[in-house]
Protein backbone atom coordinates (compact mmCIF):
# COMPACT_ATOMS: atom_id res chain seq x y z
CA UNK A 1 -37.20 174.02 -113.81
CA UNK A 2 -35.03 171.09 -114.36
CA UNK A 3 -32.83 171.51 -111.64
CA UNK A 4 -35.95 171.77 -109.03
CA UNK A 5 -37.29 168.57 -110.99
CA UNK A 6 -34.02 166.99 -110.10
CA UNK A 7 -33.87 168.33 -106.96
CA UNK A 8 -37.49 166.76 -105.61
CA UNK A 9 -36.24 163.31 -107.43
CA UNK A 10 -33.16 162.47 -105.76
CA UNK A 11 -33.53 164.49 -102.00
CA UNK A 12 -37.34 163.97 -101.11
CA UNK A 13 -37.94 160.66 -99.24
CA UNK A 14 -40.15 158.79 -101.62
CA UNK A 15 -40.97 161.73 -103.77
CA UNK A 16 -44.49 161.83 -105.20
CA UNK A 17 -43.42 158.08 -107.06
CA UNK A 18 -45.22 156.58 -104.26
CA UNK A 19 -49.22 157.20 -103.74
CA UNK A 20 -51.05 156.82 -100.53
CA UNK A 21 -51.54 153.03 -101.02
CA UNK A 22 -47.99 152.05 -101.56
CA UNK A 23 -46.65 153.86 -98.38
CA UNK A 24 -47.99 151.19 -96.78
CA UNK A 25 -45.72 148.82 -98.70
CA UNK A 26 -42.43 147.60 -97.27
CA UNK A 27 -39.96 149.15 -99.35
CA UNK A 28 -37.01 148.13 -97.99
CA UNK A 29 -33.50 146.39 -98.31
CA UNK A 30 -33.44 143.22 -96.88
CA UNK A 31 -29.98 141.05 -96.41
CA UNK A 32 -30.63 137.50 -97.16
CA UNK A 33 -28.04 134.55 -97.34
CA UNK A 34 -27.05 133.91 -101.07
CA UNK A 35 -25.66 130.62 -102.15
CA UNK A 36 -21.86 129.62 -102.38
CA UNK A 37 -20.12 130.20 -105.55
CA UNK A 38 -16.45 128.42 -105.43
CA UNK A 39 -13.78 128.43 -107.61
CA UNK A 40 -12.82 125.04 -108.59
CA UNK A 41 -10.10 125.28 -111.32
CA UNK A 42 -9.03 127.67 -113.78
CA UNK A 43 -7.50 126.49 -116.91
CA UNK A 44 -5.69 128.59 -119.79
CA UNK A 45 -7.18 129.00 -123.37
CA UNK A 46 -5.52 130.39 -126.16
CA UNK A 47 -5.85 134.32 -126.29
CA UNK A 48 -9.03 135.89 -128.46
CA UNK A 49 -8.46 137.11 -131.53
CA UNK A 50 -10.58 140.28 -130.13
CA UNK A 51 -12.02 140.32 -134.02
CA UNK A 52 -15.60 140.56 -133.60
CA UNK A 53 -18.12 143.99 -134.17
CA UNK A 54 -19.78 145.46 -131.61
CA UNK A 55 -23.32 144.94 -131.53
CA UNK A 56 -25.89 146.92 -129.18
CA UNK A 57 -28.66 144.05 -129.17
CA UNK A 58 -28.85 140.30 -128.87
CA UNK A 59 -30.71 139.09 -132.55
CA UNK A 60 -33.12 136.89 -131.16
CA UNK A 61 -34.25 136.22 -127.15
CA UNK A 62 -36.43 134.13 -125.25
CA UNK A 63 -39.53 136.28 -125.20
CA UNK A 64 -42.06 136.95 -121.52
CA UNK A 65 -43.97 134.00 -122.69
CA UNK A 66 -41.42 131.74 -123.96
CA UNK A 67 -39.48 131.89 -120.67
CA UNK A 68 -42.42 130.46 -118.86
CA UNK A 69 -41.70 127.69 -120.34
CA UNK A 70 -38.59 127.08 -120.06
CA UNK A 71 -37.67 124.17 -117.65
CA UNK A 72 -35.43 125.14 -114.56
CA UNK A 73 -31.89 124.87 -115.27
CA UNK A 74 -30.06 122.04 -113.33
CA UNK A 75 -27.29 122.31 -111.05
CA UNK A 76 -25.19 121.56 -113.62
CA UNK A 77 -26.52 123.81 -116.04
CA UNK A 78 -26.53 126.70 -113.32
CA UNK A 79 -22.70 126.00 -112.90
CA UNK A 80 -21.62 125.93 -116.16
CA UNK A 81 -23.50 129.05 -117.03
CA UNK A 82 -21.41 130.56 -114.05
CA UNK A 83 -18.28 129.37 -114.83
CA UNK A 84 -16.61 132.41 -116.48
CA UNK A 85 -13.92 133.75 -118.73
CA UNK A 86 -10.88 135.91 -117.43
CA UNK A 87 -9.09 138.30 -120.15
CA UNK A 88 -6.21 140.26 -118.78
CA UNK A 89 -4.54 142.74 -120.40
CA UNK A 90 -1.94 141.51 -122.27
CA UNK A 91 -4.34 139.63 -123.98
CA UNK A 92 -4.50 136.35 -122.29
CA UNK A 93 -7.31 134.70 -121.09
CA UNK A 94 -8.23 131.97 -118.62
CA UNK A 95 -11.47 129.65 -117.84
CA UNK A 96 -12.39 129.02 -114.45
CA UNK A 97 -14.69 126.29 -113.45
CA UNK A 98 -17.15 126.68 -110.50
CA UNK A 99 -19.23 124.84 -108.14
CA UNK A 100 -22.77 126.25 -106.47
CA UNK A 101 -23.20 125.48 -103.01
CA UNK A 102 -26.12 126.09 -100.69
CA UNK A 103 -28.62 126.87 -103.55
CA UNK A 104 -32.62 126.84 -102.56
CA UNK A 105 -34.38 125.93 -105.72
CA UNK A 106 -37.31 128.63 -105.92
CA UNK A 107 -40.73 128.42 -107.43
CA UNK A 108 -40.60 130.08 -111.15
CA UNK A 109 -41.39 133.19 -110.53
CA UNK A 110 -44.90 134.60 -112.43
CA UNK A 111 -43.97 137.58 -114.65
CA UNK A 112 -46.04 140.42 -113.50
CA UNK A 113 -47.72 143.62 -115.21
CA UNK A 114 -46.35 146.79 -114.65
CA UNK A 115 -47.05 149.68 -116.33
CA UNK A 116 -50.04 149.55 -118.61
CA UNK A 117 -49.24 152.31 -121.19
CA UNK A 118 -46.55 150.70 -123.62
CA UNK A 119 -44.73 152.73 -125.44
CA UNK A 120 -42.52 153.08 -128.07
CA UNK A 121 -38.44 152.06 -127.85
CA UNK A 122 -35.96 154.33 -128.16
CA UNK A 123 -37.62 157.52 -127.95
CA UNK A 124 -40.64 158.98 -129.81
CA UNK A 125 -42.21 161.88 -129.39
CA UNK A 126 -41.69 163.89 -125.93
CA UNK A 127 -38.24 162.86 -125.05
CA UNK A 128 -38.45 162.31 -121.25
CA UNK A 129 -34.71 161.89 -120.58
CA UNK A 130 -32.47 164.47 -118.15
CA UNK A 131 -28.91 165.95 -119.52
CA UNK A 132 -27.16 166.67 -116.14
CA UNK A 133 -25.11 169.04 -116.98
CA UNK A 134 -25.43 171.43 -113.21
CA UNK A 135 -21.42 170.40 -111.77
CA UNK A 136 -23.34 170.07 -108.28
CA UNK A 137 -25.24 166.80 -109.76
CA UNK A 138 -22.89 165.48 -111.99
CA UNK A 139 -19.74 165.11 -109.68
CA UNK A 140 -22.02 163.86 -106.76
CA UNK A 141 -23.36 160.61 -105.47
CA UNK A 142 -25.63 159.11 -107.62
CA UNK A 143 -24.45 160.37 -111.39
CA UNK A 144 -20.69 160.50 -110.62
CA UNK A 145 -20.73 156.56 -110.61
CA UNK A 146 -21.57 156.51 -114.33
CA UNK A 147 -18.90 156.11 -116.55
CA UNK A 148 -18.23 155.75 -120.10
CA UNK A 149 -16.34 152.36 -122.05
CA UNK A 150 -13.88 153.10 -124.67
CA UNK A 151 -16.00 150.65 -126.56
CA UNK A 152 -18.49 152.84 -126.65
CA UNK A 153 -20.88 151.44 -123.82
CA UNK A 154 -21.74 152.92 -120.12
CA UNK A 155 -20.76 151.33 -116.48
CA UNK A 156 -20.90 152.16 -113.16
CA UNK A 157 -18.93 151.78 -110.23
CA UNK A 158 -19.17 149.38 -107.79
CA UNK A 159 -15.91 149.04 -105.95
CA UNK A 160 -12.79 151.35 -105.44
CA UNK A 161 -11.53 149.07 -108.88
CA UNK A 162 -14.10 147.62 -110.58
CA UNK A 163 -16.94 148.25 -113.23
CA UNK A 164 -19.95 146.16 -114.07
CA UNK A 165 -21.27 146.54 -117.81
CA UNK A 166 -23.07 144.62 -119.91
CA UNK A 167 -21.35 141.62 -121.40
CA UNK A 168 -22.37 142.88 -125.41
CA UNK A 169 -20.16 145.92 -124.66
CA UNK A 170 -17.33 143.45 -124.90
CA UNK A 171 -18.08 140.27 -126.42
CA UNK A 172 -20.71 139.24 -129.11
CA UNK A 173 -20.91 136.01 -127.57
CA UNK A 174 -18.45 134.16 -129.88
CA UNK A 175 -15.21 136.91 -129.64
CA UNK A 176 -14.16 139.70 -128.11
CA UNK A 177 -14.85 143.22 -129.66
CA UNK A 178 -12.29 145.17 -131.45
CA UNK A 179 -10.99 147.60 -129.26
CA UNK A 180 -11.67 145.54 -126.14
CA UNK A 181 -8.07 144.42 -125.73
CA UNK A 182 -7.17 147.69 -124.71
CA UNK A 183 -9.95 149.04 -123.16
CA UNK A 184 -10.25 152.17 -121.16
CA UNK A 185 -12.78 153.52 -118.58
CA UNK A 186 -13.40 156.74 -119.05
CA UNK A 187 -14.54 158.47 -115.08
CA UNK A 188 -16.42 162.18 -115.13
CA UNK A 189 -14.41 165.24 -114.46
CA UNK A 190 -15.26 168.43 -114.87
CA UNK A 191 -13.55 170.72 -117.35
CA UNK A 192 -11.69 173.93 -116.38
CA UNK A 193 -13.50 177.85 -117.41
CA UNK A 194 -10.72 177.92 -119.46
CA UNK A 195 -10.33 174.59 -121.08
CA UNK A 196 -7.10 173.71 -119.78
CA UNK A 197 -6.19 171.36 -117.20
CA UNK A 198 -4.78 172.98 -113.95
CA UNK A 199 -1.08 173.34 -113.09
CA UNK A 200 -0.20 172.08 -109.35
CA UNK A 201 2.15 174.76 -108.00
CA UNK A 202 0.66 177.57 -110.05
CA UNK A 203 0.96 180.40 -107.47
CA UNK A 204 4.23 179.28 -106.42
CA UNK A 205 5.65 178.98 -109.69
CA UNK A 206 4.70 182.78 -110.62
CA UNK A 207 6.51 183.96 -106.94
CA UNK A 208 9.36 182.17 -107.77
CA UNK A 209 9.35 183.89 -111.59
CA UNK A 210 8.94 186.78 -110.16
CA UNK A 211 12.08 187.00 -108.53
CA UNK A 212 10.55 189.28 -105.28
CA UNK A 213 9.42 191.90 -107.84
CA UNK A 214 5.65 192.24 -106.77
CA UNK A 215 4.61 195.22 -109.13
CA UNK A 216 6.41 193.18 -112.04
CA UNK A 217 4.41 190.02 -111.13
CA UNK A 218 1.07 191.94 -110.95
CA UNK A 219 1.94 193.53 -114.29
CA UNK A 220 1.85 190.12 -115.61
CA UNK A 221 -0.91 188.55 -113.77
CA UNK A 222 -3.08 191.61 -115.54
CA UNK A 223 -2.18 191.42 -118.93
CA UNK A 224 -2.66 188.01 -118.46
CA UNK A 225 -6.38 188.62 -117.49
CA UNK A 226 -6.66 191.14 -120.66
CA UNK A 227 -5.82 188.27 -122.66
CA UNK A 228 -7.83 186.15 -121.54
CA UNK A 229 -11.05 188.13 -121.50
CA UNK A 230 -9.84 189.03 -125.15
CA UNK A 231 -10.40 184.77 -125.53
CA UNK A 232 -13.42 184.60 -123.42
CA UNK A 233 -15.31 187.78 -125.58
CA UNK A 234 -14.20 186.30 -129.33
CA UNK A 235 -15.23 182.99 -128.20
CA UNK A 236 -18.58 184.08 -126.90
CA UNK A 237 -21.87 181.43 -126.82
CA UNK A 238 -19.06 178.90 -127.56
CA UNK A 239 -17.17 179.33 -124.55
CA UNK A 240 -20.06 179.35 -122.49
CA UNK A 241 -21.48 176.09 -123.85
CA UNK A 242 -18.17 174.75 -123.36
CA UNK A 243 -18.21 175.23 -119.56
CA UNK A 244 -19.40 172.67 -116.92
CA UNK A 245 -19.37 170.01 -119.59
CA UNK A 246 -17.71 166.99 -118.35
CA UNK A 247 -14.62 165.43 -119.93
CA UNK A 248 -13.50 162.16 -118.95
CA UNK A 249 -10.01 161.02 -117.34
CA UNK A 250 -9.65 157.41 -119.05
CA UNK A 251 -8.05 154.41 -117.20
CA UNK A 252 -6.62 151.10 -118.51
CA UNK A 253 -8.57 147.55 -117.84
CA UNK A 254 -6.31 145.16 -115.49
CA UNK A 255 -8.58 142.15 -116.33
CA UNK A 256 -12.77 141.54 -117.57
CA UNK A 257 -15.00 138.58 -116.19
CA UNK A 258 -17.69 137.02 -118.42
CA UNK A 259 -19.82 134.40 -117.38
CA UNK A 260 -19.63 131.39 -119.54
CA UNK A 261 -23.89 131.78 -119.91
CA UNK A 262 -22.85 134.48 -122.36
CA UNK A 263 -19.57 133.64 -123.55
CA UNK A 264 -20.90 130.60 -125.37
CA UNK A 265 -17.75 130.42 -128.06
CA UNK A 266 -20.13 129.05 -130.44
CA UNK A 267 -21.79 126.83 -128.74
CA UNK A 268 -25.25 127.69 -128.36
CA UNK A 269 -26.80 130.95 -128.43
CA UNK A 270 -26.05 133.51 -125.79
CA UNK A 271 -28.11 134.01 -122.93
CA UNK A 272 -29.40 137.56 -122.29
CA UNK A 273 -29.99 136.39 -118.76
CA UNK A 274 -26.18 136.38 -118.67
CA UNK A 275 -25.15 139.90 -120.36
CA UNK A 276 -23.08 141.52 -117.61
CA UNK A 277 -19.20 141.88 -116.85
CA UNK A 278 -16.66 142.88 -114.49
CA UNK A 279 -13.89 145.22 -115.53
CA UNK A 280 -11.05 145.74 -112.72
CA UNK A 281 -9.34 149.15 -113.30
CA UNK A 282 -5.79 148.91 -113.55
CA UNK A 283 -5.85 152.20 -110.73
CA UNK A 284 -8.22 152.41 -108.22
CA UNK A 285 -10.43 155.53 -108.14
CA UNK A 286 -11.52 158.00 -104.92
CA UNK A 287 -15.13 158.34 -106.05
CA UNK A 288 -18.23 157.06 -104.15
CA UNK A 289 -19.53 154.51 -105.68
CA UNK A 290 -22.96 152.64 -105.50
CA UNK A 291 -23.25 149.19 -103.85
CA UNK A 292 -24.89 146.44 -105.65
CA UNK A 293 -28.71 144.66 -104.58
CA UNK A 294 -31.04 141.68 -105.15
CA UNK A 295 -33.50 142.84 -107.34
CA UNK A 296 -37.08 142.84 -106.30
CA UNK A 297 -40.00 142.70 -107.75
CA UNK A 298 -41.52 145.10 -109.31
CA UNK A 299 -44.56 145.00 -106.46
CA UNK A 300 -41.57 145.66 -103.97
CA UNK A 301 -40.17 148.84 -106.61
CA UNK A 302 -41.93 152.10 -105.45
CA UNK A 303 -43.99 153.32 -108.04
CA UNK A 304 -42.52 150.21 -109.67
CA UNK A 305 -39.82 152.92 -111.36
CA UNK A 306 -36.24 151.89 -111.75
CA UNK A 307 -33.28 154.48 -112.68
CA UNK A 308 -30.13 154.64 -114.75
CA UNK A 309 -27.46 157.10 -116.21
CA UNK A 310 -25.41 156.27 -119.03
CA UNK A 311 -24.08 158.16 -122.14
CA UNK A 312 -26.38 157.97 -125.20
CA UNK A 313 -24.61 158.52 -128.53
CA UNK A 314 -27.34 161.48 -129.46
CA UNK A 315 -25.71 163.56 -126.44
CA UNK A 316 -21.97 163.97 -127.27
CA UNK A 317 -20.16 164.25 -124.07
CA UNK A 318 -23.67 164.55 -121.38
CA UNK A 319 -24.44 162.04 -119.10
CA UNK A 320 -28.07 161.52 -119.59
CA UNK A 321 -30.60 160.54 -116.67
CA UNK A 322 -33.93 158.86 -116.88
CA UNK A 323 -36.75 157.18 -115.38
CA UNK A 324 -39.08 154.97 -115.68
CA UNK A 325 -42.21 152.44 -114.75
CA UNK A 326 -41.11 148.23 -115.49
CA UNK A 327 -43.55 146.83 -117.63
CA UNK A 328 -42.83 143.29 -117.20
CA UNK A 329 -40.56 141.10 -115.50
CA UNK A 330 -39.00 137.35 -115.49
CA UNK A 331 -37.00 135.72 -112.84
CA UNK A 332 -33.84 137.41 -114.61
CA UNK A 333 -35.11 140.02 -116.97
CA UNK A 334 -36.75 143.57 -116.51
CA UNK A 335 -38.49 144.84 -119.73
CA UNK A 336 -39.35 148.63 -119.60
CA UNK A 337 -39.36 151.15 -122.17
CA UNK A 338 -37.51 154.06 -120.74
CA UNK A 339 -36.16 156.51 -123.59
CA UNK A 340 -32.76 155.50 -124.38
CA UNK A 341 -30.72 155.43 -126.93
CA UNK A 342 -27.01 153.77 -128.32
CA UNK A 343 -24.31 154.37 -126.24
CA UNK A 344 -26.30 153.90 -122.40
CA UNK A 345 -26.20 149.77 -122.69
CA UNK A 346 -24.10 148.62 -119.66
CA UNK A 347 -25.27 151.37 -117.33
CA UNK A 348 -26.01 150.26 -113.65
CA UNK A 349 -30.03 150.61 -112.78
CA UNK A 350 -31.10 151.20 -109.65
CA UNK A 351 -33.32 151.98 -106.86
CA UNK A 352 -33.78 153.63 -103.89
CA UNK A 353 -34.69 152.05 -100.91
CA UNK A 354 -35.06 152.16 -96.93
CA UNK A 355 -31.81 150.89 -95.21
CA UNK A 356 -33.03 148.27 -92.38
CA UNK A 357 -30.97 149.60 -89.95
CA UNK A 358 -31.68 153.27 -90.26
CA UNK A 359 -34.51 155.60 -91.27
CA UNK A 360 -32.70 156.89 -94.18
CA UNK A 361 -32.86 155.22 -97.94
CA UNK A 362 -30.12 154.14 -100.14
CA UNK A 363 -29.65 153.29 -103.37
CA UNK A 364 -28.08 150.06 -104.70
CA UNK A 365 -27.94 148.73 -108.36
CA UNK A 366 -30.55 145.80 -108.94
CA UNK A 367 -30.04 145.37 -112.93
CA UNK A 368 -27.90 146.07 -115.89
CA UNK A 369 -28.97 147.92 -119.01
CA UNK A 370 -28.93 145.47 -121.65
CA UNK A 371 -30.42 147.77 -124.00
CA UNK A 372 -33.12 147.42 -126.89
CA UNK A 373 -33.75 143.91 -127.93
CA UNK A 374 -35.49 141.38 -130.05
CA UNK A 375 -37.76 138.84 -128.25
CA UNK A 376 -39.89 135.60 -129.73
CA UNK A 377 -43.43 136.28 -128.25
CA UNK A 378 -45.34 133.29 -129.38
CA UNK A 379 -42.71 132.98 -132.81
CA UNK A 380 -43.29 136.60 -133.42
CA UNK A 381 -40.46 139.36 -132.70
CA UNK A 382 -41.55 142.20 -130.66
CA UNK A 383 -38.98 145.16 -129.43
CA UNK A 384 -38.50 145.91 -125.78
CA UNK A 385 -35.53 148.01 -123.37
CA UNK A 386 -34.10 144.94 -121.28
CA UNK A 387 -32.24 145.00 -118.60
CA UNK A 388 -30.55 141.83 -116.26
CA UNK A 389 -31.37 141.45 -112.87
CA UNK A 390 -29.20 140.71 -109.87
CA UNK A 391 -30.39 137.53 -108.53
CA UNK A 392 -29.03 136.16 -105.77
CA UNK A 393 -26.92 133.90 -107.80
CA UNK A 394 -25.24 136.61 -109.89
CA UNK A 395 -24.77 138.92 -106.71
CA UNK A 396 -22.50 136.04 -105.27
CA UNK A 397 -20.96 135.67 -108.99
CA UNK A 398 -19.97 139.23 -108.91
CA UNK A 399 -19.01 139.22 -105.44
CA UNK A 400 -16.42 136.00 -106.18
CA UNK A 401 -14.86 138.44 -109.33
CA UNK A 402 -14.53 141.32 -106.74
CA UNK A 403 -12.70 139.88 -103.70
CA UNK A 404 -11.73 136.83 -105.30
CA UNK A 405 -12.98 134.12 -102.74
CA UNK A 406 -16.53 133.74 -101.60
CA UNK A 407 -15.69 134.82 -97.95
CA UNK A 408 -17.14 138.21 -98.24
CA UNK A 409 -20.13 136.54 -100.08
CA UNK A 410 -22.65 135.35 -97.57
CA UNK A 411 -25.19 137.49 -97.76
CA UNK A 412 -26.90 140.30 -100.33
């Protein structure tokens, strides 16, 4: 039943997210020229003590109604928030000024209602999450560009090399995390029916050991096969649990990009608006992975339902799917109250939407999973799942990190 679920989700057009009155609604991605963000200079700082605890939520944000009122940051501001910190793996770590070019100032955008039902964080009661555990989801196109952070955290992929997480996976805001100086990606494979990894040359190996003698070769290829139903029939329910889980083949971290909005170092608070990073793999993968987007509104979101994978603590091992209606929104916030729980912050949300060009739809990541947070509503803390959009300022940010100039950048 799961499976078919899964099945009408991800390969029916639309699915039955999207009532009468919204097919009428233009759901689709539209390019639009995003403003210049240049590298000016890049200075050297003295290398983190990478001392600080992980924490999965920010202690207190800028609530819905707070961030109303909030005047709109400067140029300045804007380019100081962007500005962003380099570590690299041997534990240095540089600061590179930038400057914001061809920036539109836009109204403030009015948050708008989503989903009237609120309900509870985390998850309470019936647990609507998805353990993809069927090989013929989890190594495909959309859930094979989840992966998993040595830090604990979830990413996705967004390039052949790089990773975009949250920024809280690997920096409180004052430090680096322990554990973040040698981080590792961890990318889905699947596991072997017998546990093992498999030998290149196998067959050739046992022709060359069996020096020409066929019968003696075929002797040994059967006990082998008595042996190891012998394995397979003590083991039982174990073994059979066992396969089609995933396992994980973990890389090294060549460098990570903050912006300097949430690498404060002290001074000042950090800014949830600013809770997302760029890892760059030390090797570069083969995997599909998922392309990043402006995020809309949630008007322009069919059914106004946004997606994400990630790998919740409470699962050991599964890659967990969900999804679920936005409740409210800022100009660079999405609160929603999908069922989540430790150990998905940092995973990529997205949608799925009609390319411009053709009749077919494609998903692109408009938001990172910032996870379950603290907001001041009117001086009094209220709980919500947060995630970050991708504005058009941040799409050029990330687009700077990933081909390191802004020539590639011009439009999102």
């Amino acid at each position: 039943m799961e499976n078919m679920l899964l099945w009408l989700i991800f390969f029916t057009p639309g699915w039955t997210l999207i009532d009468g009155s919204e097919m009428e609604r233009d759901f689709t991605w539209h390019l639009r020229k995003l403003p210049r963000i240049v590298s000016e200079r890049t200075f050297h700082l003295t290398s983190p003590t990478f001392e600080a605890d992980a924490k999965m939520m920010v202690n207190t944000v800028c609530g819905i109604e707070c961030q109303k009122e909030l005047p709109t940051p400067s140029l300045s501001e804007l380019e100081d928030y962007l500005s962003y910190e380099t570590v690299f793996e041997n534990g240095t770590r540089t600061l590179t000024r930038v400057k914001v070019q061809d920036l539109v100032f836009e109204p403030t955008q009015n948050t708008t209602k989503g989903a009237s039902v609120r309900r509870k964080r985390q998850v309470y009661g019936t647990d609507s999450r998805f353990s993809i555990l069927d090989k013929r989801f989890l190594t495909n196109f959309p859930f094979s560009t989840a992966v998993k952070l040595s830090t604990g955290c979830s990413g996705i992929l967004i390039s052949p090399q790089h990773v975009l997480t949250a920024a809280h996976c690997v920096h409180d805001g004052k430090d680096y995390v322990k554990g973040s100086k040698k981080l590792r990606v961890g990318l889905l494979k699947m596991r072997n029916k017998s546990g093992g990894k498999k030998r290149r040359g196998s067959k050739r190996s046992r022709r060359e050991t069996s020096g020409g003698d066929q019968r003696e070769g075929t002797r040994e290829h059967l006990q082998d096969r008595v042996k190891s139903g012998r394995r397979r029939k003590q083991s039982g329910r174990g073994q059979r649990v066992s396969e089609g889980r995933p396992s994980f083949r973990w890389t090294r971290v060549k460098n990570t990009h903050i912006p300097k909005g949430w690498a404060r170092g002290g001074v000042g608070d950090a800014a949830l608006d600013y809770d997302y990073a760029l890892l760059e793999l030390k090797r570069a993968h083969k995997k599909k992975y998922m392309e990043l987007g402006i995020s809309p509104t949630i008007k322009k979101m069919p059914g106004g339902m946004i997606h994400f994978s990630g790998f919740d603590n409470d699962r050991a091992d599964q890659l967990v799917y969900r999804f679920c209606s936005v409740s409210d929104e800022s100009n660079d916030l999405l609160y929603q109250y999908c069922d989540a729980e430790s150990g998905s912050t940092g995973s990529g949300v997205y949608l799925r939407l009609k390319d411009p060009d053709k009749k077919n739809w494609k998903r692109k990541i408009i938001a990172i999973y910032s996870g379950h947070q603290w907001v001041d509503v009117h001086g009094v803390q209220k709980d919500y799942n947060v995630a970050v959009r991708i504005t058009p300022l941040k799409y050029a940010q990330i687009c700077l990190w990933i081909h390191g100039n802004d020539a590639n950048c011009a439009y999102g």
